[in-house]
PDB file of N, CA and C in Angstrom:
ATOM      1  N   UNK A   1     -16.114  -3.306  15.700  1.00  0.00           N
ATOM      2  CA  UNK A   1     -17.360  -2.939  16.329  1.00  0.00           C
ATOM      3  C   UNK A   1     -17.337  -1.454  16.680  1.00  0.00           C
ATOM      4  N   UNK A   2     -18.142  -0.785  16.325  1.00  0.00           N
ATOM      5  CA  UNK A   2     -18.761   0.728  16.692  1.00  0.00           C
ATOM      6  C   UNK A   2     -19.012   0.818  17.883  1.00  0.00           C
ATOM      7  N   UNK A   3     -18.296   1.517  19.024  1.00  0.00           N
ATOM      8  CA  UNK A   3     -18.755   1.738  20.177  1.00  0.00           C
ATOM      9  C   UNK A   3     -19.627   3.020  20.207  1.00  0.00           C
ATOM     10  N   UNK A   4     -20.024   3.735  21.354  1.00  0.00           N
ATOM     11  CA  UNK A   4     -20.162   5.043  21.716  1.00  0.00           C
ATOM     12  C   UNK A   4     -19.300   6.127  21.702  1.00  0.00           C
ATOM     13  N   UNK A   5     -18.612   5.462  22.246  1.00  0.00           N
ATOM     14  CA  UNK A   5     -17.564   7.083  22.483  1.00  0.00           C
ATOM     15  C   UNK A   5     -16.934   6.728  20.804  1.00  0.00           C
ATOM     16  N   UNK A   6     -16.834   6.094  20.067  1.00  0.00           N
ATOM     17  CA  UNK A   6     -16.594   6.437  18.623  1.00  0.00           C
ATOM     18  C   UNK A   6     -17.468   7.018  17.573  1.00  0.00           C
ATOM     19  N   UNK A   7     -18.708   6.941  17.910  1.00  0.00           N
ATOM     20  CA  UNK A   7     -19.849   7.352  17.522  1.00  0.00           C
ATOM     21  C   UNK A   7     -19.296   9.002  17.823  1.00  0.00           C
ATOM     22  N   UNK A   8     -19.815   9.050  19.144  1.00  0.00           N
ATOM     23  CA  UNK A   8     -19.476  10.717  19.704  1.00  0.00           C
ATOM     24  C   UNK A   8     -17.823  11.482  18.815  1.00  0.00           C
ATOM     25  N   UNK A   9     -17.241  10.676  18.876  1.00  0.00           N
ATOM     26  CA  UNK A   9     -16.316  11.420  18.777  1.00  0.00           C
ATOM     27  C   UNK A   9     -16.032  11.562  17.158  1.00  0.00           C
ATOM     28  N   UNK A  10     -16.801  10.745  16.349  1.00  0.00           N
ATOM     29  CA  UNK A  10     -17.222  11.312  14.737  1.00  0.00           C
ATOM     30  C   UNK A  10     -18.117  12.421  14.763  1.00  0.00           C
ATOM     31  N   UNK A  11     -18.984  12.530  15.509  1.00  0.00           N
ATOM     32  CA  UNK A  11     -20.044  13.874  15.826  1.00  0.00           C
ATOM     33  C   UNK A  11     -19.318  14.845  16.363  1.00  0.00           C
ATOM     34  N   UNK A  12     -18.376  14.897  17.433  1.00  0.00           N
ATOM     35  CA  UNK A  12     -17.452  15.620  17.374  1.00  0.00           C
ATOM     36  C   UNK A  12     -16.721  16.336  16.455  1.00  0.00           C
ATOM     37  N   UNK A  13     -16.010  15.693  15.861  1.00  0.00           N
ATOM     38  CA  UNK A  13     -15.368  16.155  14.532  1.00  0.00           C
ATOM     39  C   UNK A  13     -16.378  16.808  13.666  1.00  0.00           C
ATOM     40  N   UNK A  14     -16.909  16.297  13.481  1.00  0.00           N
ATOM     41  CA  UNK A  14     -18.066  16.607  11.822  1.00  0.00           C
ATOM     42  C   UNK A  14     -18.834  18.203  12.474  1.00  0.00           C
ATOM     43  N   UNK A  15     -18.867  18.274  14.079  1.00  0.00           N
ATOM     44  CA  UNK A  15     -19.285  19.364  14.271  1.00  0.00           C
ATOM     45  C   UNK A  15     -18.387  20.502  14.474  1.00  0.00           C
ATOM     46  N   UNK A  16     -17.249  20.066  14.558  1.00  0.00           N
ATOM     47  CA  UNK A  16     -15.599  20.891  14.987  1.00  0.00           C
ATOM     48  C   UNK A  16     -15.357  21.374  12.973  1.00  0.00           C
ATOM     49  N   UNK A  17     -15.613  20.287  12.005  1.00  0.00           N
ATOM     50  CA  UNK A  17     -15.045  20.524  11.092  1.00  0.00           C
ATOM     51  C   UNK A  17     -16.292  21.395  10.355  1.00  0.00           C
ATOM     52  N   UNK A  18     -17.584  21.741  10.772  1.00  0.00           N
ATOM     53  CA  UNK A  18     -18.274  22.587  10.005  1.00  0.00           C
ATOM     54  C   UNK A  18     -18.131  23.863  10.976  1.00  0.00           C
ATOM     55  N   UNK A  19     -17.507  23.825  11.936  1.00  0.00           N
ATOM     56  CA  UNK A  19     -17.847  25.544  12.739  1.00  0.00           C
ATOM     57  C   UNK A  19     -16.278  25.957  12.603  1.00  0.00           C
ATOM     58  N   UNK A  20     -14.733  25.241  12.676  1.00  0.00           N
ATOM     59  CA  UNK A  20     -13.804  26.217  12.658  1.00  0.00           C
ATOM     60  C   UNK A  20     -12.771  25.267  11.876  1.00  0.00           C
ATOM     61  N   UNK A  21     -13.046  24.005  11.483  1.00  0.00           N
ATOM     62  CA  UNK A  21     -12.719  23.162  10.660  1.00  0.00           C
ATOM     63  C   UNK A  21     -11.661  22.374  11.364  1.00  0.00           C
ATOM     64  N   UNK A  22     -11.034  21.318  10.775  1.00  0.00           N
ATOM     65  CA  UNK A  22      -9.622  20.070  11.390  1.00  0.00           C
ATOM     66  C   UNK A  22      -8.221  20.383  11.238  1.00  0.00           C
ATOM     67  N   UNK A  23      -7.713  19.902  11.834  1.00  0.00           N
ATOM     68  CA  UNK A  23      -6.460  20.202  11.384  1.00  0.00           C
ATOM     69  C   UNK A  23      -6.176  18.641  10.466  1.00  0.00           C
ATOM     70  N   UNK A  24      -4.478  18.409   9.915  1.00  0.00           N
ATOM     71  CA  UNK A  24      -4.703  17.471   9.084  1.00  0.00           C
ATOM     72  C   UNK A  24      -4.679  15.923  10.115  1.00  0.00           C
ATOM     73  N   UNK A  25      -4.375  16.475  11.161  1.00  0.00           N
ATOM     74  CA  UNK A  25      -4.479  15.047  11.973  1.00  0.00           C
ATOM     75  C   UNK A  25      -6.008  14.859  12.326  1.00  0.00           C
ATOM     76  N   UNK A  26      -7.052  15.440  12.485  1.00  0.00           N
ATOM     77  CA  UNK A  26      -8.303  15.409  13.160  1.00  0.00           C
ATOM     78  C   UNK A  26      -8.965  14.829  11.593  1.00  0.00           C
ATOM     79  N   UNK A  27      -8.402  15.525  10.672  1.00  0.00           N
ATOM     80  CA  UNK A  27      -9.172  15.134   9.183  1.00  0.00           C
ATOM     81  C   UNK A  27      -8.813  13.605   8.515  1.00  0.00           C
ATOM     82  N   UNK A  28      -7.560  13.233   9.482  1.00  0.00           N
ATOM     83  CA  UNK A  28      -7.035  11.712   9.136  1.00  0.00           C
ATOM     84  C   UNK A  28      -7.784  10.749  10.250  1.00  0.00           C
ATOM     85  N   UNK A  29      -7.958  11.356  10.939  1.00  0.00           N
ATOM     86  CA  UNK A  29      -8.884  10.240  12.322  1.00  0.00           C
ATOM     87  C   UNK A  29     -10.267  10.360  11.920  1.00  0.00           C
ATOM     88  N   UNK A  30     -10.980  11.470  11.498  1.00  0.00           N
ATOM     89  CA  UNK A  30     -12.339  11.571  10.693  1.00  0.00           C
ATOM     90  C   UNK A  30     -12.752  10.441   9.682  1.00  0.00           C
ATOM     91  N   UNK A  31     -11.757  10.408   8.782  1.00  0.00           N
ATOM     92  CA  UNK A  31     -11.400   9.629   7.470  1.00  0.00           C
ATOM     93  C   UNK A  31     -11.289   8.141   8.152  1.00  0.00           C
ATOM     94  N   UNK A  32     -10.344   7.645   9.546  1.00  0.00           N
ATOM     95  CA  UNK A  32     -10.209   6.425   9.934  1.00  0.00           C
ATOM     96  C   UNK A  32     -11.222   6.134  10.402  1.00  0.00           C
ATOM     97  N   UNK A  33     -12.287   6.797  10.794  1.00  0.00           N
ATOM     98  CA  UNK A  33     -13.466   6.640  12.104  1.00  0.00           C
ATOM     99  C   UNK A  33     -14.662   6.435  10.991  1.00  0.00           C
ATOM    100  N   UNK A  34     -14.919   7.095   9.832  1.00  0.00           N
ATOM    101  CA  UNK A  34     -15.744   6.594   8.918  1.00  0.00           C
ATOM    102  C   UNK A  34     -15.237   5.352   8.256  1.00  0.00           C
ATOM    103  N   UNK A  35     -14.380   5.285   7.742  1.00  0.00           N
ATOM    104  CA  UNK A  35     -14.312   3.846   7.103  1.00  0.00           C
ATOM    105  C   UNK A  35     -14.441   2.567   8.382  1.00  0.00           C
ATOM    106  N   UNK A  36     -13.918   3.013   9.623  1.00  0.00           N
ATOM    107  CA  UNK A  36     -14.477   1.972  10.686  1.00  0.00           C
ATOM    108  C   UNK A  36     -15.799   1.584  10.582  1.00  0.00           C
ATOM    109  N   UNK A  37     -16.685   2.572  10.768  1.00  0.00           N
ATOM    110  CA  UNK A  37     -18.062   2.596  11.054  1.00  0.00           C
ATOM    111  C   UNK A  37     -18.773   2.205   9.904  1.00  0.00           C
ATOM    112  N   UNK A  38     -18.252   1.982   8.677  1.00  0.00           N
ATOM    113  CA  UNK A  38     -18.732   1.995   7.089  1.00  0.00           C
ATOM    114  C   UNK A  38     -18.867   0.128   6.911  1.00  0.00           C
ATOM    115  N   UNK A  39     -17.415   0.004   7.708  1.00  0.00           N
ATOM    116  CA  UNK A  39     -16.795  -1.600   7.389  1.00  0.00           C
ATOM    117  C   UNK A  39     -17.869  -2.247   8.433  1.00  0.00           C
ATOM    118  N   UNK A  40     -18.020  -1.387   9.241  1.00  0.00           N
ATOM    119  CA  UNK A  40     -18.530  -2.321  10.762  1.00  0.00           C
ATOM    120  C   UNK A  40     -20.065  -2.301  10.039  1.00  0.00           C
ATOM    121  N   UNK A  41     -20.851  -1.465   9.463  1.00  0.00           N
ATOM    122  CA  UNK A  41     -22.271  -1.181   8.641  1.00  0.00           C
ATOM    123  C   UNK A  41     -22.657  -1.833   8.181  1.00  0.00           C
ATOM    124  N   UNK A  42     -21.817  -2.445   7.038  1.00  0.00           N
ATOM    125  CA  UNK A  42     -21.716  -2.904   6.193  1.00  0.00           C
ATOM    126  C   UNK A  42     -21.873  -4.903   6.351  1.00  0.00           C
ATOM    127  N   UNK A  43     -20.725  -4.858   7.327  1.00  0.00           N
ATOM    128  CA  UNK A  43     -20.593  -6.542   7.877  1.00  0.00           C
ATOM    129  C   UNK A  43     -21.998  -6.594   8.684  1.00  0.00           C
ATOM    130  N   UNK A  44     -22.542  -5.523   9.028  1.00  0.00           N
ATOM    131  CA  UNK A  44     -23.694  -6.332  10.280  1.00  0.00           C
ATOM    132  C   UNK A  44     -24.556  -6.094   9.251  1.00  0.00           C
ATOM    133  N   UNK A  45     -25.380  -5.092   7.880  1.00  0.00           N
ATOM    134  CA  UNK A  45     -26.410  -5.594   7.334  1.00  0.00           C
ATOM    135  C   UNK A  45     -25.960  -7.301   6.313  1.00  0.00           C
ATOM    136  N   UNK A  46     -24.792  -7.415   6.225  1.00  0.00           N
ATOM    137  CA  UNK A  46     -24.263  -8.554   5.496  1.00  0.00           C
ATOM    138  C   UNK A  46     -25.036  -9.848   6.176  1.00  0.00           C
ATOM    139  N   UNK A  47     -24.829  -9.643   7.565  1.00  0.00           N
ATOM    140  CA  UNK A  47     -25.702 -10.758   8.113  1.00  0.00           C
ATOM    141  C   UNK A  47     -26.785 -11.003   8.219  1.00  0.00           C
ATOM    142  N   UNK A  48     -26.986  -9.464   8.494  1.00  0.00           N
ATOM    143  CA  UNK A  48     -28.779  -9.864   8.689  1.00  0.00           C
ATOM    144  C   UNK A  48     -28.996  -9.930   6.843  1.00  0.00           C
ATOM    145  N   UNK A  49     -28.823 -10.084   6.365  1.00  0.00           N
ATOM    146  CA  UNK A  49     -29.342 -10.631   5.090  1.00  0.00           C
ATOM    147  C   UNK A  49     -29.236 -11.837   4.710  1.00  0.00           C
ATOM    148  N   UNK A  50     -27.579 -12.140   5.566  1.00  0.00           N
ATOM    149  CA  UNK A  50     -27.462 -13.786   5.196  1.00  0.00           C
ATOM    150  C   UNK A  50     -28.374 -14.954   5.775  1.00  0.00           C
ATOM    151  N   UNK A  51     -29.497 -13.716   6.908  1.00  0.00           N
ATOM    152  CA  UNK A  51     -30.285 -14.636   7.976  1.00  0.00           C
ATOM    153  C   UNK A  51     -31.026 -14.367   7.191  1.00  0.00           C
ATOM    154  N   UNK A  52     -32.140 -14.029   6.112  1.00  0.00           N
ATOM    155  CA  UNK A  52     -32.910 -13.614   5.890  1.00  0.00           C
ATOM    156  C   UNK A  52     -33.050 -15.274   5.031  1.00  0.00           C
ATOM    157  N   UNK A  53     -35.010 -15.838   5.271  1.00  0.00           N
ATOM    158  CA  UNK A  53     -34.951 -17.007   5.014  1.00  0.00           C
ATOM    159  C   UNK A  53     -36.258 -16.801   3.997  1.00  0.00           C
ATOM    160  N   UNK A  54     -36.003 -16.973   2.512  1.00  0.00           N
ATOM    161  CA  UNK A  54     -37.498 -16.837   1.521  1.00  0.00           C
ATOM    162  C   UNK A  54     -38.231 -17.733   1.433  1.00  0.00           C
ATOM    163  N   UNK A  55     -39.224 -17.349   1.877  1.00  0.00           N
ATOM    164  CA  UNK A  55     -40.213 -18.846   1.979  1.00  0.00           C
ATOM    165  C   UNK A  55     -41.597 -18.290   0.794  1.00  0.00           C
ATOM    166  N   UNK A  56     -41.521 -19.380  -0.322  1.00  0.00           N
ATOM    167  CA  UNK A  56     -42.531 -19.311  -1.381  1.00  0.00           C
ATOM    168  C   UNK A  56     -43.979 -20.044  -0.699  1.00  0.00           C
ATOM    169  N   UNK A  57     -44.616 -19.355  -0.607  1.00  0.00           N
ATOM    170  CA  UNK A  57     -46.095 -20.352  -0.237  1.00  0.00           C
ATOM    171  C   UNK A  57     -46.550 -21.264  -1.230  1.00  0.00           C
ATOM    172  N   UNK A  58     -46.412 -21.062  -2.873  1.00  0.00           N
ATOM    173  CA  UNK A  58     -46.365 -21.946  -3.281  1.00  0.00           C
ATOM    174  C   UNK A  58     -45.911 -23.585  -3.712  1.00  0.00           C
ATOM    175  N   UNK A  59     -44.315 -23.341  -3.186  1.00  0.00           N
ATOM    176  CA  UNK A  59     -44.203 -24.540  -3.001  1.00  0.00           C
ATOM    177  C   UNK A  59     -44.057 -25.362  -1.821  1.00  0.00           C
ATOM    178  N   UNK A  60     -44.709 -24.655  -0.788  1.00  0.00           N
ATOM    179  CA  UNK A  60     -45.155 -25.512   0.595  1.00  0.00           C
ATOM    180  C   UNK A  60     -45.428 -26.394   0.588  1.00  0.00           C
ATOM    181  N   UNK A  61     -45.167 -28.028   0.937  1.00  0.00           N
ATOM    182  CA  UNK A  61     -45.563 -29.028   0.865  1.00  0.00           C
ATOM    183  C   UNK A  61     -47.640 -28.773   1.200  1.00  0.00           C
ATOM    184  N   UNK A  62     -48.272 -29.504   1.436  1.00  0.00           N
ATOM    185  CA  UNK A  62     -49.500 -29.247   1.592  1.00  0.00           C
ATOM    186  C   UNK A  62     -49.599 -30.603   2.928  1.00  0.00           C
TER     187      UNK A  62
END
Protein backbone atom coordinates (compact mmCIF):
# COMPACT_ATOMS: atom_id res chain seq x y z
CA UNK A 1 0.00 0.00 0.00
CA UNK A 2 1.15 3.63 -1.02
CA UNK A 3 1.16 5.81 1.89
CA UNK A 4 1.88 9.65 2.00
CA UNK A 5 4.99 10.14 3.25
CA UNK A 6 6.02 7.58 0.31
CA UNK A 7 4.31 9.51 -2.14
CA UNK A 8 6.30 12.73 -0.77
CA UNK A 9 9.31 11.24 -0.52
CA UNK A 10 9.27 9.98 -4.47
CA UNK A 11 8.53 13.82 -5.15
CA UNK A 12 11.31 14.41 -3.13
CA UNK A 13 13.74 12.58 -4.98
CA UNK A 14 12.45 13.21 -8.56
CA UNK A 15 12.81 16.91 -7.44
CA UNK A 16 16.44 16.44 -5.70
CA UNK A 17 17.33 14.29 -8.89
CA UNK A 18 16.35 17.07 -11.56
CA UNK A 19 18.03 20.18 -9.59
CA UNK A 20 21.54 18.56 -8.24
CA UNK A 21 20.82 14.88 -8.94
CA UNK A 22 21.12 11.25 -6.41
CA UNK A 23 23.61 9.71 -5.22
CA UNK A 24 23.65 5.81 -6.00
CA UNK A 25 21.80 5.05 -2.80
CA UNK A 26 18.90 7.79 -3.30
CA UNK A 27 18.78 6.41 -7.14
CA UNK A 28 18.28 2.71 -5.61
CA UNK A 29 15.38 3.87 -3.16
CA UNK A 30 13.88 5.99 -6.25
CA UNK A 31 13.96 2.73 -8.35
CA UNK A 32 12.43 0.71 -4.98
CA UNK A 33 9.69 3.45 -4.35
CA UNK A 34 8.50 3.30 -8.08
CA UNK A 35 8.20 -0.25 -8.55
CA UNK A 36 6.27 -0.11 -5.00
CA UNK A 37 3.86 2.37 -6.20
CA UNK A 38 3.69 0.65 -9.88
CA UNK A 39 2.87 -2.93 -8.08
CA UNK A 40 0.49 -1.20 -5.57
CA UNK A 41 -1.26 0.74 -9.18
CA UNK A 42 -1.48 -1.84 -10.78
CA UNK A 43 -3.19 -4.47 -8.04
CA UNK A 44 -5.85 -1.73 -7.14
CA UNK A 45 -6.93 -0.96 -10.99
CA UNK A 46 -6.81 -5.05 -11.16
CA UNK A 47 -9.75 -4.89 -8.90
CA UNK A 48 -11.64 -2.39 -9.77
CA UNK A 49 -11.90 -4.14 -13.05
CA UNK A 50 -12.46 -7.44 -11.54
CA UNK A 51 -15.63 -5.48 -9.96
CA UNK A 52 -16.62 -4.20 -13.07
CA UNK A 53 -20.13 -6.05 -13.91
CA UNK A 54 -21.34 -6.02 -18.07
CA UNK A 55 -24.74 -5.93 -18.28
CA UNK A 56 -26.19 -6.45 -22.08
CA UNK A 57 -29.76 -4.91 -22.22
CA UNK A 58 -30.41 -7.21 -24.70
CA UNK A 59 -30.43 -10.17 -23.05
CA UNK A 60 -32.41 -8.94 -19.99
CA UNK A 61 -34.96 -11.26 -19.14
CA UNK A 62 -38.22 -9.08 -19.97
Amino acid sequence: MITPEMIERINALAHKKKTEGLTEAEAAEQKQLYQEYLAAFRANLKAQLDNIEIVDEDKLPQ
